[in-house]
N, C-alpha and C. Protein backbone atom coordinates (compact mmCIF):
# COMPACT_ATOMS: atom_id res chain seq x y z
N UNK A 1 -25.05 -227.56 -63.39
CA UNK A 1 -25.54 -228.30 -64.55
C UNK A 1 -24.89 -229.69 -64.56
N UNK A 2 -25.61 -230.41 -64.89
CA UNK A 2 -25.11 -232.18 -64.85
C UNK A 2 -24.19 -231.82 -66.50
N UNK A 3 -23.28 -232.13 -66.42
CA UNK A 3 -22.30 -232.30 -67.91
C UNK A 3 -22.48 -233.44 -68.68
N UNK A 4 -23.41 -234.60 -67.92
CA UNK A 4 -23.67 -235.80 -68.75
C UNK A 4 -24.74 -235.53 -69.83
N UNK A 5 -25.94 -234.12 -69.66
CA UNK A 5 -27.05 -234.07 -70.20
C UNK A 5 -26.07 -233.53 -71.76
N UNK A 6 -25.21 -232.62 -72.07
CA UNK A 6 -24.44 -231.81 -72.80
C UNK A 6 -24.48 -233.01 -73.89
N UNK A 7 -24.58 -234.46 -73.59
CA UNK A 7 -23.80 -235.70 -74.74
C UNK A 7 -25.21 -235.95 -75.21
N UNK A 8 -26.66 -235.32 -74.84
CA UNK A 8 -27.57 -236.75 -75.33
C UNK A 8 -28.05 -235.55 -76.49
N UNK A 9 -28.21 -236.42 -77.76
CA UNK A 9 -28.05 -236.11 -79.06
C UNK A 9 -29.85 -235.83 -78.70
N UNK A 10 -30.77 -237.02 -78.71
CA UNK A 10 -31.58 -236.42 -78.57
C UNK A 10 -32.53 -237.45 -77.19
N UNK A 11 -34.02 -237.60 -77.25
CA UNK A 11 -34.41 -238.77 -76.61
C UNK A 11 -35.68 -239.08 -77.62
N UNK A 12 -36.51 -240.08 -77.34
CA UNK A 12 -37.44 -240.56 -77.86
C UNK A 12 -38.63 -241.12 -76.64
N UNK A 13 -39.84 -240.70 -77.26
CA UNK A 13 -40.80 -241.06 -76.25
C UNK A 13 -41.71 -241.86 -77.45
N UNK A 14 -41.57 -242.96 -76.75
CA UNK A 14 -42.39 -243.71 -77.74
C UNK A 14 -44.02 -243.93 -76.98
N UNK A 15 -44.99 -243.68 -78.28
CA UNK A 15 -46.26 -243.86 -77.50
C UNK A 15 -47.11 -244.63 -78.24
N UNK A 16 -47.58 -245.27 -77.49
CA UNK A 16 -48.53 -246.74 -77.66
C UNK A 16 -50.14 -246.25 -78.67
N UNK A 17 -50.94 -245.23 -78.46
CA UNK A 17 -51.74 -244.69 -79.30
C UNK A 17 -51.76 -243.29 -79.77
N UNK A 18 -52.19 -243.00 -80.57
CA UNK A 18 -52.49 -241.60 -81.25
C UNK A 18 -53.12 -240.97 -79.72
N UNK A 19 -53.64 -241.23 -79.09
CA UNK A 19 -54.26 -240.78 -77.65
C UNK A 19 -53.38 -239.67 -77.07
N UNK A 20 -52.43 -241.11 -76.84
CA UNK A 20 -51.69 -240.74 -75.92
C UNK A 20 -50.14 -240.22 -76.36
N UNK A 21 -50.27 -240.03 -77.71
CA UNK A 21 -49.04 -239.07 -78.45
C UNK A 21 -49.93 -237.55 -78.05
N UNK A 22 -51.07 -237.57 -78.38
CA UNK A 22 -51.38 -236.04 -78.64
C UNK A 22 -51.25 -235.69 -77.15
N UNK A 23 -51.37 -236.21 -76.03
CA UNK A 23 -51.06 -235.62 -74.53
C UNK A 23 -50.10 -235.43 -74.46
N UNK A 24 -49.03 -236.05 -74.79
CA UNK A 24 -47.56 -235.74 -74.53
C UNK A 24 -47.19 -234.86 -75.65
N UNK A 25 -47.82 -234.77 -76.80
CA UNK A 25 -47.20 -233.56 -76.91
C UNK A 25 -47.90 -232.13 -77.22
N UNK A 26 -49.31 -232.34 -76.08
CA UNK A 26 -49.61 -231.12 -75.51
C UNK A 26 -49.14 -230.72 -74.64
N UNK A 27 -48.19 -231.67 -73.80
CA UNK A 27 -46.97 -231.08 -72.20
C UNK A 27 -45.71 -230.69 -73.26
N UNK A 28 -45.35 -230.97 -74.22
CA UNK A 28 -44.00 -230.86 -74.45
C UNK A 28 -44.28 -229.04 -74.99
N UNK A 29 -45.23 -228.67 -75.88
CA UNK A 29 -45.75 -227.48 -76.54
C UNK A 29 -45.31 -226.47 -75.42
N UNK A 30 -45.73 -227.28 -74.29
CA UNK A 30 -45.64 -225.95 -73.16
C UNK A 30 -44.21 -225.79 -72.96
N UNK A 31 -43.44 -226.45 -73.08
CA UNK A 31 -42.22 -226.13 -72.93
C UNK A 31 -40.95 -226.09 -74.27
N UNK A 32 -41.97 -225.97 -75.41
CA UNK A 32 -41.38 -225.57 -76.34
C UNK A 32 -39.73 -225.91 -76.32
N UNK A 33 -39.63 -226.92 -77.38
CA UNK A 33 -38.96 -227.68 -77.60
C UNK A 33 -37.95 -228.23 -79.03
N UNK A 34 -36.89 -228.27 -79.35
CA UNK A 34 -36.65 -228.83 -80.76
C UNK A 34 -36.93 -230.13 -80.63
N UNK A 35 -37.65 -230.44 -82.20
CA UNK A 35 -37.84 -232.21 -81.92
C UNK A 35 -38.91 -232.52 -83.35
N UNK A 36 -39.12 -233.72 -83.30
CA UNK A 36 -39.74 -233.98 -84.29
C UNK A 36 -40.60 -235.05 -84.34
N UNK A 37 -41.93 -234.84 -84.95
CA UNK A 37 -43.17 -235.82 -84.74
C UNK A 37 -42.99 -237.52 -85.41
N UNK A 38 -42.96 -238.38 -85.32
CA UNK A 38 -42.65 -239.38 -86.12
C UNK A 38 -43.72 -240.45 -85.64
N UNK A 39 -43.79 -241.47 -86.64
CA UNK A 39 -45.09 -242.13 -86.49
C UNK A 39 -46.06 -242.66 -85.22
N UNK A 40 -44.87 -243.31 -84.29
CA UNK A 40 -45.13 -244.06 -83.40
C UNK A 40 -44.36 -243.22 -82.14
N UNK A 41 -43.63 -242.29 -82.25
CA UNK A 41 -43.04 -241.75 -81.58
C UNK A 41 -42.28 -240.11 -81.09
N UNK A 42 -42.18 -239.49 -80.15
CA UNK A 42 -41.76 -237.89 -80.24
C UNK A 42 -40.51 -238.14 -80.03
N UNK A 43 -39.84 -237.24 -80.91
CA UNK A 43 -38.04 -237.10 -80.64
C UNK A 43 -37.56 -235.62 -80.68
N UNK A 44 -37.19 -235.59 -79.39
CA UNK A 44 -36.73 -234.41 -78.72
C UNK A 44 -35.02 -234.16 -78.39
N UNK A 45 -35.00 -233.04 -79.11
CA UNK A 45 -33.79 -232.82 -79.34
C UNK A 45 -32.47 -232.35 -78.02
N UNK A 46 -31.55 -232.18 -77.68
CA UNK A 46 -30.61 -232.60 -77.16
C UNK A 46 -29.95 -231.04 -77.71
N UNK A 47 -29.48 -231.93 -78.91
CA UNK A 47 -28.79 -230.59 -79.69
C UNK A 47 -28.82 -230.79 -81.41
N UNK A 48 -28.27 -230.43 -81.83
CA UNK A 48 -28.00 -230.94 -83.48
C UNK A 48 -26.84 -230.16 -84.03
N UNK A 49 -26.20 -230.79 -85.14
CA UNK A 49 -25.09 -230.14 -85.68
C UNK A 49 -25.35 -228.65 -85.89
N UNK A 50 -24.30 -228.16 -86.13
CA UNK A 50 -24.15 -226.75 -86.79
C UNK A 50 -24.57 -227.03 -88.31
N UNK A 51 -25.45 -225.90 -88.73
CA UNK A 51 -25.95 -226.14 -89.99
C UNK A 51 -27.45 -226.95 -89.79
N UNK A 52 -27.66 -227.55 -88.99
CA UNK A 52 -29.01 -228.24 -89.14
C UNK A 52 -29.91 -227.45 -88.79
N UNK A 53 -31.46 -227.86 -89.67
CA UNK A 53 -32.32 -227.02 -89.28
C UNK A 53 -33.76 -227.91 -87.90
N UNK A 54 -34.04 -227.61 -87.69
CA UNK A 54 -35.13 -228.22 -86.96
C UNK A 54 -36.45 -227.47 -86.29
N UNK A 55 -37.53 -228.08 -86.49
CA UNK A 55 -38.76 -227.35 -85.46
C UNK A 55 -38.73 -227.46 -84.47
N UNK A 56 -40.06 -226.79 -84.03
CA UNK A 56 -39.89 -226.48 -82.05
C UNK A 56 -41.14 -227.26 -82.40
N UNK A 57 -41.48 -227.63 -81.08
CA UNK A 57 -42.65 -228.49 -80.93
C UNK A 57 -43.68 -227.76 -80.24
């Protein structure tokens, strides 16, 4: 396992149209995911505190 991946809180895929959000996150579904839909962009989780709650994608 790379020990650098262990630090990233989360990432962000930013996407240019509604198009091309709903493709990416018909690939992400398949691999079921924590993260969260936001206007312009998908944010995929890493990890999150103890105590936090979050969806799967």
């Amino acid at each position: 396992m790379n020990e650098g991946y262990k630090y990233i809180e989360w990432l962000e895929i930013k996407t240019e149209t509604e198009i091309i959000k709903n493709e990416v996150l018909e690939i992400i579904k398949n691999v079921h995911v924590p993260g969260k839909i936001l206007e312009d962009k998908i944010r995929v989780y890493g990890y999150v505190e103890v105590g936090t709650s979050v969806d799967y994608l």
